[in-house]
N, C-alpha and C. Protein backbone atom coordinates (compact mmCIF):
# COMPACT_ATOMS: atom_id res chain seq x y z
N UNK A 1 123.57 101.64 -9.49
CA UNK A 1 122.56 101.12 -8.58
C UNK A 1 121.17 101.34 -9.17
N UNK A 2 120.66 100.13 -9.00
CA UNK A 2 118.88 100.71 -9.26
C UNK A 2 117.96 101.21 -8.26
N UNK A 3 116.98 101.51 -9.09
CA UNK A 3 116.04 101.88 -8.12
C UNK A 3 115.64 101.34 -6.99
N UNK A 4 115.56 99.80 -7.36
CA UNK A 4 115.69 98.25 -6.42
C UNK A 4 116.04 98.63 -5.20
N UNK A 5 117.50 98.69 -5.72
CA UNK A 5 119.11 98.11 -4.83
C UNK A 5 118.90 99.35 -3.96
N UNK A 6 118.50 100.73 -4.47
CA UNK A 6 118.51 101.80 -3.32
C UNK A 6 117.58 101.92 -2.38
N UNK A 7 115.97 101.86 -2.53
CA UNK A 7 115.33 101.33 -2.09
C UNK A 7 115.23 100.49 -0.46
N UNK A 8 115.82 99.01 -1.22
CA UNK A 8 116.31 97.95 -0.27
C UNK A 8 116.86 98.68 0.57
N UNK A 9 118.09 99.52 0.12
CA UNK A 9 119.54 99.52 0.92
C UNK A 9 118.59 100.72 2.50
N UNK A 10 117.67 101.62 1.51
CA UNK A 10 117.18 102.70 2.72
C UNK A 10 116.41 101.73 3.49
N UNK A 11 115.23 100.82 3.10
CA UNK A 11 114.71 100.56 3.90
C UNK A 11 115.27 98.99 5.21
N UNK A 12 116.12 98.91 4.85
CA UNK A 12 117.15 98.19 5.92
C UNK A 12 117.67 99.27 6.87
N UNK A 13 118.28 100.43 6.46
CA UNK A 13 118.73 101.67 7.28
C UNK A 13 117.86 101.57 8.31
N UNK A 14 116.42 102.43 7.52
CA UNK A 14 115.90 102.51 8.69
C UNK A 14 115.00 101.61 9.54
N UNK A 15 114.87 100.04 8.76
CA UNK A 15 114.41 99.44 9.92
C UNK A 15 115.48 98.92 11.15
N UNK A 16 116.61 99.14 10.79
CA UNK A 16 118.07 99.15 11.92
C UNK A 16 117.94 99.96 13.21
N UNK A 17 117.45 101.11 12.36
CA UNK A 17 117.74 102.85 13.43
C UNK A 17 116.28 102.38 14.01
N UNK A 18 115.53 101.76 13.50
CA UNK A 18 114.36 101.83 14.13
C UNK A 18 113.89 100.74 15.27
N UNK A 19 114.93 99.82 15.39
CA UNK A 19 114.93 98.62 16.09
C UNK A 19 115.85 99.15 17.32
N UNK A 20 117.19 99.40 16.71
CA UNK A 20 118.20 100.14 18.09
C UNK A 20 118.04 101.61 18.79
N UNK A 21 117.56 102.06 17.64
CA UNK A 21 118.11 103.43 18.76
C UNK A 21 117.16 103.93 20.33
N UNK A 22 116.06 103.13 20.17
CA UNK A 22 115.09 103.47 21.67
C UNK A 22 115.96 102.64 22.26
N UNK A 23 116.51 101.16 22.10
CA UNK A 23 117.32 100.45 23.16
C UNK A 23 118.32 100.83 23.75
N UNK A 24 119.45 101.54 22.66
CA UNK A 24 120.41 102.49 22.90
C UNK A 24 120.11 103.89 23.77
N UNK A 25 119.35 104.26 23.24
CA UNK A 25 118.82 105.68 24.33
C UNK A 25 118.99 105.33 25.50
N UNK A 26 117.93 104.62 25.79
CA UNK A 26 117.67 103.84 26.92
C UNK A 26 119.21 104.08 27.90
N UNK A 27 119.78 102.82 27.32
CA UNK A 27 120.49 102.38 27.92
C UNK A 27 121.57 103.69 28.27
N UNK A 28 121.66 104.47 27.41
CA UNK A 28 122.95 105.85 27.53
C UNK A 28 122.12 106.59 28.69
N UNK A 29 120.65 106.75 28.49
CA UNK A 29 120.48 107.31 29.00
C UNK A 29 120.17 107.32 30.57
N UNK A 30 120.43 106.14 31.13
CA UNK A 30 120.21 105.18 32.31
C UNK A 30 121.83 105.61 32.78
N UNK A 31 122.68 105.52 32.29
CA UNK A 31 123.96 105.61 32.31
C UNK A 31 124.56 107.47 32.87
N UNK A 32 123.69 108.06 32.13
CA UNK A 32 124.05 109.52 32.22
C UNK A 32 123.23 110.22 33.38
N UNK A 33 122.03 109.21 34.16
CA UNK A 33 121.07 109.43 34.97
C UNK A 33 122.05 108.77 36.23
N UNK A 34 123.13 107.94 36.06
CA UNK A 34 123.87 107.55 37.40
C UNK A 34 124.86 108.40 37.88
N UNK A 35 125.13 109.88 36.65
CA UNK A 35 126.27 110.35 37.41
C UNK A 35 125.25 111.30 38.31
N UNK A 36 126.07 111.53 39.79
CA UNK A 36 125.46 112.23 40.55
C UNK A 36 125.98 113.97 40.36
N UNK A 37 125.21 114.35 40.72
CA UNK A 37 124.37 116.18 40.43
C UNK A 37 125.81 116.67 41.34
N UNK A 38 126.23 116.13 42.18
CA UNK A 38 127.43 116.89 43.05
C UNK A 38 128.81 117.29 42.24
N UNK A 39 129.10 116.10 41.37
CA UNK A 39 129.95 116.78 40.10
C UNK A 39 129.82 117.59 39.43
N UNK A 40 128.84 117.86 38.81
CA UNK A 40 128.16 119.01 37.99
C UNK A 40 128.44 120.66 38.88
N UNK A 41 128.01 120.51 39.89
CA UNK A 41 128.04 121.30 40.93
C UNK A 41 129.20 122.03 41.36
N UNK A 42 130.08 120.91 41.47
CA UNK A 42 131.87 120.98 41.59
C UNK A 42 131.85 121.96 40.68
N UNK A 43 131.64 121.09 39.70
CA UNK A 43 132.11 121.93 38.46
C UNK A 43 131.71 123.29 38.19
N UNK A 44 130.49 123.51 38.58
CA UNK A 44 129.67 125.27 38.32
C UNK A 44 130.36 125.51 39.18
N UNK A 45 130.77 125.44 40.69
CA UNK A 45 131.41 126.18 41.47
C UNK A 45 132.79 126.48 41.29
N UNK A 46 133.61 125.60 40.27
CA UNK A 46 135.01 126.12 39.95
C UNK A 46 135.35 126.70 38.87
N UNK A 47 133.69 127.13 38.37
CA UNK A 47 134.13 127.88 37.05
C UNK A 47 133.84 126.80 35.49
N UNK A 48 133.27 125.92 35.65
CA UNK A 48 133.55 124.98 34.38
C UNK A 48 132.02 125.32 33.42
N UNK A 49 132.44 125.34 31.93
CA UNK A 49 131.70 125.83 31.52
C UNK A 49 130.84 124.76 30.80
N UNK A 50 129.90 124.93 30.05
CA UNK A 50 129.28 123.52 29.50
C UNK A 50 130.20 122.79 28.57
N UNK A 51 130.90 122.69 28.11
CA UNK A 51 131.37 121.78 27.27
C UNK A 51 132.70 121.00 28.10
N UNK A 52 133.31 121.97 29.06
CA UNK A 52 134.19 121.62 29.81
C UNK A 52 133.56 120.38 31.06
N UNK A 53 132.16 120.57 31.33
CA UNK A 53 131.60 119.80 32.17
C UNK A 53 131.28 118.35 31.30
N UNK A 54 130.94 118.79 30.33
CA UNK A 54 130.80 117.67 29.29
C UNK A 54 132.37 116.56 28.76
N UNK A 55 133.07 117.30 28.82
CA UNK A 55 134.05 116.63 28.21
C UNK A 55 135.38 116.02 29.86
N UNK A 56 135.13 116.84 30.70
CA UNK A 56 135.73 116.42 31.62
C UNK A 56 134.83 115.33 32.84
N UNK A 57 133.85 115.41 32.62
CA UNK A 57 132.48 114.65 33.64
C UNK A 57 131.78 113.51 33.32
N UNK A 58 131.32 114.27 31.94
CA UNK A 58 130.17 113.36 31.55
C UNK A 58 130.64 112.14 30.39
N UNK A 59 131.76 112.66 29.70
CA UNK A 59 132.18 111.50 28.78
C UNK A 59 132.91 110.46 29.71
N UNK A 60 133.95 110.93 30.72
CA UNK A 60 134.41 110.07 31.57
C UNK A 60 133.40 109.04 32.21
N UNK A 61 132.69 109.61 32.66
CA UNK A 61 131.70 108.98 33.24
C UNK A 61 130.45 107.66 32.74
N UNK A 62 130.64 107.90 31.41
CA UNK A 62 129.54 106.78 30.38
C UNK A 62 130.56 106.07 29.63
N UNK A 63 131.84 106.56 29.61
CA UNK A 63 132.61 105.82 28.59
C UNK A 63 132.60 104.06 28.89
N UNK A 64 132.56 103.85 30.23
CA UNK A 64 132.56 102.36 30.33
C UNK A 64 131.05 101.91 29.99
N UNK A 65 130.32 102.46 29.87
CA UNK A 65 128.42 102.14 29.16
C UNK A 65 128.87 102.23 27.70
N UNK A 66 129.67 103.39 27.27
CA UNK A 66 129.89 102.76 25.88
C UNK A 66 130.78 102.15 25.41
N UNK A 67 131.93 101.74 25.84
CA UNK A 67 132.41 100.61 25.63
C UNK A 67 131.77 99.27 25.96
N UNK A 68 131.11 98.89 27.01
CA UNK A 68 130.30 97.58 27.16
C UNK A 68 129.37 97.96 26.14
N UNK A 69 128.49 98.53 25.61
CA UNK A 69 127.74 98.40 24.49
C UNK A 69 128.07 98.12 23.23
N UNK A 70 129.45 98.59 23.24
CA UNK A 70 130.32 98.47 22.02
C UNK A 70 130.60 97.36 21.79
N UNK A 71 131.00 96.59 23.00
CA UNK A 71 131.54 95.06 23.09
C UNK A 71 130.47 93.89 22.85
N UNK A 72 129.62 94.38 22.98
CA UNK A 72 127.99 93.64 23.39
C UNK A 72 127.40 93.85 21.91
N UNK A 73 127.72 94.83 20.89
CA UNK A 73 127.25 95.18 19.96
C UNK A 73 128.03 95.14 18.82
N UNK A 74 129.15 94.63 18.77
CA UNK A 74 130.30 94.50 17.70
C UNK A 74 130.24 92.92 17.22
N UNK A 75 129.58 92.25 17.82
CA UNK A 75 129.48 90.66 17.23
C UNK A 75 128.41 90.58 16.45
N UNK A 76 127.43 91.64 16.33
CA UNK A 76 126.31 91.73 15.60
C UNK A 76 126.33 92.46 14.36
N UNK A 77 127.50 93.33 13.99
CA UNK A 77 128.08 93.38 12.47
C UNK A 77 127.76 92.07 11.47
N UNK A 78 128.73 91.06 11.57
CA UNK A 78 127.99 90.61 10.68
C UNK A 78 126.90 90.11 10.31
N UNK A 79 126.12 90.21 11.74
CA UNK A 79 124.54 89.57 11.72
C UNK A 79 124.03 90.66 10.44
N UNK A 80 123.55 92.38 10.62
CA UNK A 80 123.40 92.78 9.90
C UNK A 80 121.76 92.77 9.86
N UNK A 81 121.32 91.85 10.91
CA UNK A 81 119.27 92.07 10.84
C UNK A 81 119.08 90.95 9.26
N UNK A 82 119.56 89.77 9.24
CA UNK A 82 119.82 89.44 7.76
C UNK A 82 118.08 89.22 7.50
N UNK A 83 117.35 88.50 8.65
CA UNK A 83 115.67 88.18 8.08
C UNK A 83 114.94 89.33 7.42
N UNK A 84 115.25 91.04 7.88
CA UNK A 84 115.27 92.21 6.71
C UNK A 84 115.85 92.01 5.95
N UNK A 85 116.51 92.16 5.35
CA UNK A 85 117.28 91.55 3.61
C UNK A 85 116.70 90.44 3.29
N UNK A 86 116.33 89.44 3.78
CA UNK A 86 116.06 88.64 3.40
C UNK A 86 114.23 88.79 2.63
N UNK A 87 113.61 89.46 3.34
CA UNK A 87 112.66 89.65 3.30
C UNK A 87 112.51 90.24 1.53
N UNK A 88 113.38 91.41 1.97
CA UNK A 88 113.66 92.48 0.37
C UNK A 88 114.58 91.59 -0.58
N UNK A 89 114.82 90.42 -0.75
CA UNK A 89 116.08 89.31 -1.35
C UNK A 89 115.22 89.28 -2.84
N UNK A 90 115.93 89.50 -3.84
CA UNK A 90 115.52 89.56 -5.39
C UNK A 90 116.62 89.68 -6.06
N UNK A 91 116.93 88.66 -7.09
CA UNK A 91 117.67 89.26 -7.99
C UNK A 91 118.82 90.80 -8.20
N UNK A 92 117.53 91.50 -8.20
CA UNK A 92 117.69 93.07 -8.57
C UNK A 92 118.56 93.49 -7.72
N UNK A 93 118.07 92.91 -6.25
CA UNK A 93 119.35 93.78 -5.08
C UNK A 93 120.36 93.16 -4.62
N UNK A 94 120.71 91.85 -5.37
CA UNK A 94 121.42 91.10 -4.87
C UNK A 94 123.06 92.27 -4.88
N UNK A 95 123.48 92.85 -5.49
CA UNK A 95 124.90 93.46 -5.57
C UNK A 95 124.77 94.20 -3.85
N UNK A 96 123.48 94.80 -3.59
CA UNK A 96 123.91 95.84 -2.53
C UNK A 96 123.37 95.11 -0.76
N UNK A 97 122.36 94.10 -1.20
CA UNK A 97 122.18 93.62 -0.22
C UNK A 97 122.62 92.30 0.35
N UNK A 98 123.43 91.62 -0.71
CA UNK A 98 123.90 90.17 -0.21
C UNK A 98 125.04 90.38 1.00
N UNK A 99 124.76 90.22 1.72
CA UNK A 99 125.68 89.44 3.22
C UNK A 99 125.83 88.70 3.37
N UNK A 100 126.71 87.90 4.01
CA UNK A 100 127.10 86.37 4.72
C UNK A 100 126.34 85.48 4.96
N UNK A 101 125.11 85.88 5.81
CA UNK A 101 124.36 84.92 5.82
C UNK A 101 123.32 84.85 4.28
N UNK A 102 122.96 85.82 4.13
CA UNK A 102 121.81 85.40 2.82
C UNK A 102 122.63 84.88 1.80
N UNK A 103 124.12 85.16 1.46
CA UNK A 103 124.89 84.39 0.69
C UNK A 103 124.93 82.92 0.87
N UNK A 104 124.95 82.77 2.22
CA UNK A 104 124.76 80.81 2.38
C UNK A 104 123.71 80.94 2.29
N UNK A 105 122.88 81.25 2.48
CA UNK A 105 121.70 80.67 2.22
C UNK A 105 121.16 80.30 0.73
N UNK A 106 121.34 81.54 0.18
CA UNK A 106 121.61 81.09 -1.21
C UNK A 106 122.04 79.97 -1.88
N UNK A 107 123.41 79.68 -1.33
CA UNK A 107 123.86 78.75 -1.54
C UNK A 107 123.75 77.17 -1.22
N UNK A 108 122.74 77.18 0.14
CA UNK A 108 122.70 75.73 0.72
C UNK A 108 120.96 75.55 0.04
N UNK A 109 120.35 76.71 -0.16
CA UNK A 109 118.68 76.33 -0.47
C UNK A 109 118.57 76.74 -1.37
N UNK A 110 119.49 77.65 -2.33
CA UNK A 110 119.22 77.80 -3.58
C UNK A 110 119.76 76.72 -4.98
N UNK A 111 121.03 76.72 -4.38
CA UNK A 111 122.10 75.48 -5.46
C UNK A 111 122.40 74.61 -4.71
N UNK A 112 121.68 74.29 -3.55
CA UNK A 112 121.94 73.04 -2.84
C UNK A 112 123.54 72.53 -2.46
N UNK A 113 124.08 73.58 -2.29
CA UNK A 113 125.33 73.46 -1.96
C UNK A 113 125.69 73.33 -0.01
N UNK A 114 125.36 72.30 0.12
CA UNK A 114 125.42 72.49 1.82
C UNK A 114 126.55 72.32 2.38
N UNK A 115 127.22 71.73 1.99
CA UNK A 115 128.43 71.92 2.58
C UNK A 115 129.34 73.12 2.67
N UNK A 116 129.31 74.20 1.37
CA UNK A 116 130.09 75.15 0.92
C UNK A 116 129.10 76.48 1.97
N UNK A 117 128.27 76.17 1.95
CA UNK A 117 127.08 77.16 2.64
C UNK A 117 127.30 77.13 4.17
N UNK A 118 127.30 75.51 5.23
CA UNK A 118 128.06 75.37 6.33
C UNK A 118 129.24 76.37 6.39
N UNK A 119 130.12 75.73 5.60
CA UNK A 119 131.75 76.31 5.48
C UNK A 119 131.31 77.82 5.48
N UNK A 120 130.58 78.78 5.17
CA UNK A 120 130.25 79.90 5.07
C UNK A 120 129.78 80.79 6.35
N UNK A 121 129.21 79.93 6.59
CA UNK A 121 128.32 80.22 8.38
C UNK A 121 129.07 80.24 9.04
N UNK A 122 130.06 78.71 9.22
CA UNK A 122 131.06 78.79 10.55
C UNK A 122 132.47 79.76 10.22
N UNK A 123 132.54 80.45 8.97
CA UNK A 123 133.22 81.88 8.51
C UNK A 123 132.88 82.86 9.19
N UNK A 124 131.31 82.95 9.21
CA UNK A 124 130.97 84.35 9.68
C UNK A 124 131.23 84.00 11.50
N UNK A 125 130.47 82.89 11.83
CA UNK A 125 130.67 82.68 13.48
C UNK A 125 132.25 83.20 13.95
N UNK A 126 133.27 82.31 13.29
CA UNK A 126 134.63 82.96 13.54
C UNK A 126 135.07 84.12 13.23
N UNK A 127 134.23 84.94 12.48
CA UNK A 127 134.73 86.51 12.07
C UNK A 127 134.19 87.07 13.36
N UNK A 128 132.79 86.98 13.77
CA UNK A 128 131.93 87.41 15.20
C UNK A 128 132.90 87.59 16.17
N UNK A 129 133.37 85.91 16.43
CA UNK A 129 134.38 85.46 17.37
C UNK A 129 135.08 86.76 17.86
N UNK A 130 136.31 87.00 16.35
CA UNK A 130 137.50 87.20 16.46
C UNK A 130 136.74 88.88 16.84
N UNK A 131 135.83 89.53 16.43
CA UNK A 131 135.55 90.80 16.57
C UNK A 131 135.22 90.96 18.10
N UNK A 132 134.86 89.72 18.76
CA UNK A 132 134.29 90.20 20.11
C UNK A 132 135.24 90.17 21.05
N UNK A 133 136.21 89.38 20.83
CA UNK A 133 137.24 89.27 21.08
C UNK A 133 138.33 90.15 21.71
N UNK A 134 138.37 91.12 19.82
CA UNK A 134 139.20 92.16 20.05
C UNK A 134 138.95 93.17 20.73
N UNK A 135 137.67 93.54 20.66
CA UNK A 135 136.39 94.43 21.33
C UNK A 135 136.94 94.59 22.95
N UNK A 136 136.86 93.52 23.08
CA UNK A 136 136.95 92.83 24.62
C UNK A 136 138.37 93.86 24.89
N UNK A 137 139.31 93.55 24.26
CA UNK A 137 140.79 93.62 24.79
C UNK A 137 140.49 94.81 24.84
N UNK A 138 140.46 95.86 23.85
CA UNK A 138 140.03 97.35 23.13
C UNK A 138 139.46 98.24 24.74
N UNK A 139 138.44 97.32 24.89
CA UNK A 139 137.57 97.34 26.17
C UNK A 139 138.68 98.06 27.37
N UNK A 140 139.16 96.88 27.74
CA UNK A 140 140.02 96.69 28.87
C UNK A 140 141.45 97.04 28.70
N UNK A 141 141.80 97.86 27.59
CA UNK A 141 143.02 98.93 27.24
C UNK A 141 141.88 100.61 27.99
N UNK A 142 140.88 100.46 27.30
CA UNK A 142 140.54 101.82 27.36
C UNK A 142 139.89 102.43 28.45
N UNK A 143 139.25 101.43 29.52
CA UNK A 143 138.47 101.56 30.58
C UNK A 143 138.95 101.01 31.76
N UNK A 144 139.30 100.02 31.69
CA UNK A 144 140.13 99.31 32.74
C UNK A 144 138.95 97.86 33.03
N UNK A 145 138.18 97.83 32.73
CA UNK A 145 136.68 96.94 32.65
C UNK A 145 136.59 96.22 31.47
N UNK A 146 136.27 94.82 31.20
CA UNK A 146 135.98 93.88 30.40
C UNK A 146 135.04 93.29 30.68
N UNK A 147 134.29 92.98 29.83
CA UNK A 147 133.12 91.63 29.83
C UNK A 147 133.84 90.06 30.54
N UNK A 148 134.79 90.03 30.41
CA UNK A 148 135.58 88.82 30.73
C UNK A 148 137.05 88.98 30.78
C-alpha cells in the first residue's frame, strides 16, 4: 500500500464515523430513554447487579432499535459514501478505494463503456436488494418485528 492508498483509505473512515455516529447515538439513544425507570428498579429490588440489568433489560429492550437500524442500514454497504472516494479517486488509490459505483463510473465516463457500466449499477442495485431483503427476514427471526 502507499502512502496514497492509506491516506485515502483513513480519510473515508473517518469521514463515515463522522457522518453516522451523532445519527446513530441519537437514535440508540432515544431508544434507551423509552425504557421506563420501573424495570431498573425491579431489578435493584431483586438483587440484579449492573451487568445483569444490562444484559437482561436493556439489550432486550433496544434490540428491536437495533435491528430496524440494521435493516435500514444494510442496503447502504454497497453505497459506501462513494462521492468521498470519489472525491480522493487517482490512479494511486485505485487498488484500495475502487467500489462498485466509482468502478462504473470509470467505466461509462472514463472508457465510455455505457452499457457494461449500466450492467454494473443494476449489479450493485440487486446486491442492495438481496441484502435488504435478507436483513428483513434476519429481522423478523430475531425480534418478531419487520420493516415489511
Amino acid at each position: 500500500l502507499t502512502d496514497n492508498s492509506v491516506t485515502a483509505m483513513a480519510i473515508v473512515i473517518i469521514m463515515d464515523v463522522w457522518e453516522w455516529a451523532p445519527y446513530l447515538g441519537l437514535t440508540f439513544l432515544a431508544g434507551l430513554q423509552s425504557i421506563s425507570g420501573e424495570y431498573y428498579e425491579a431489578a435493584k429490588v431483586d438483587g440484579a447487579g449492573r451487568w445483569q440489568k444490562i444484559k437482561n433489560i436493556t439489550i432486550p429492550a433496544i434490540l428491536p432499535t437495533v435491528v430496524t437500524m440494521f435493516v435500514l442500514n444494510v442496503g447502504k454497504i454497497v453505497k459506501v459514501g462513494y462521492e468521498a472516494i470519489l472525491l480522493l479517486y487517482q490512479p494511486s488509490t485505485y487498488s484500495v478505494s475502487d467500489i462498485i459505483a466509482t468502478y462504473s463510473y470509470r467505466l461509462g465516463f472514463e472508457n465510455g463503456n455505457y452499457g457494461l457500466s449500466t450492467a454494473v449499477g443494476l449489479f450493485e442495485a440487486f446486491i442492495a436488494l438481496v441484502l435488504v431483503v435478507v436483513s428483513n427476514k434476519v429481522s423478523r427471526k430475531i425480534t418478531d418485528t419487520a420493516l415489511w
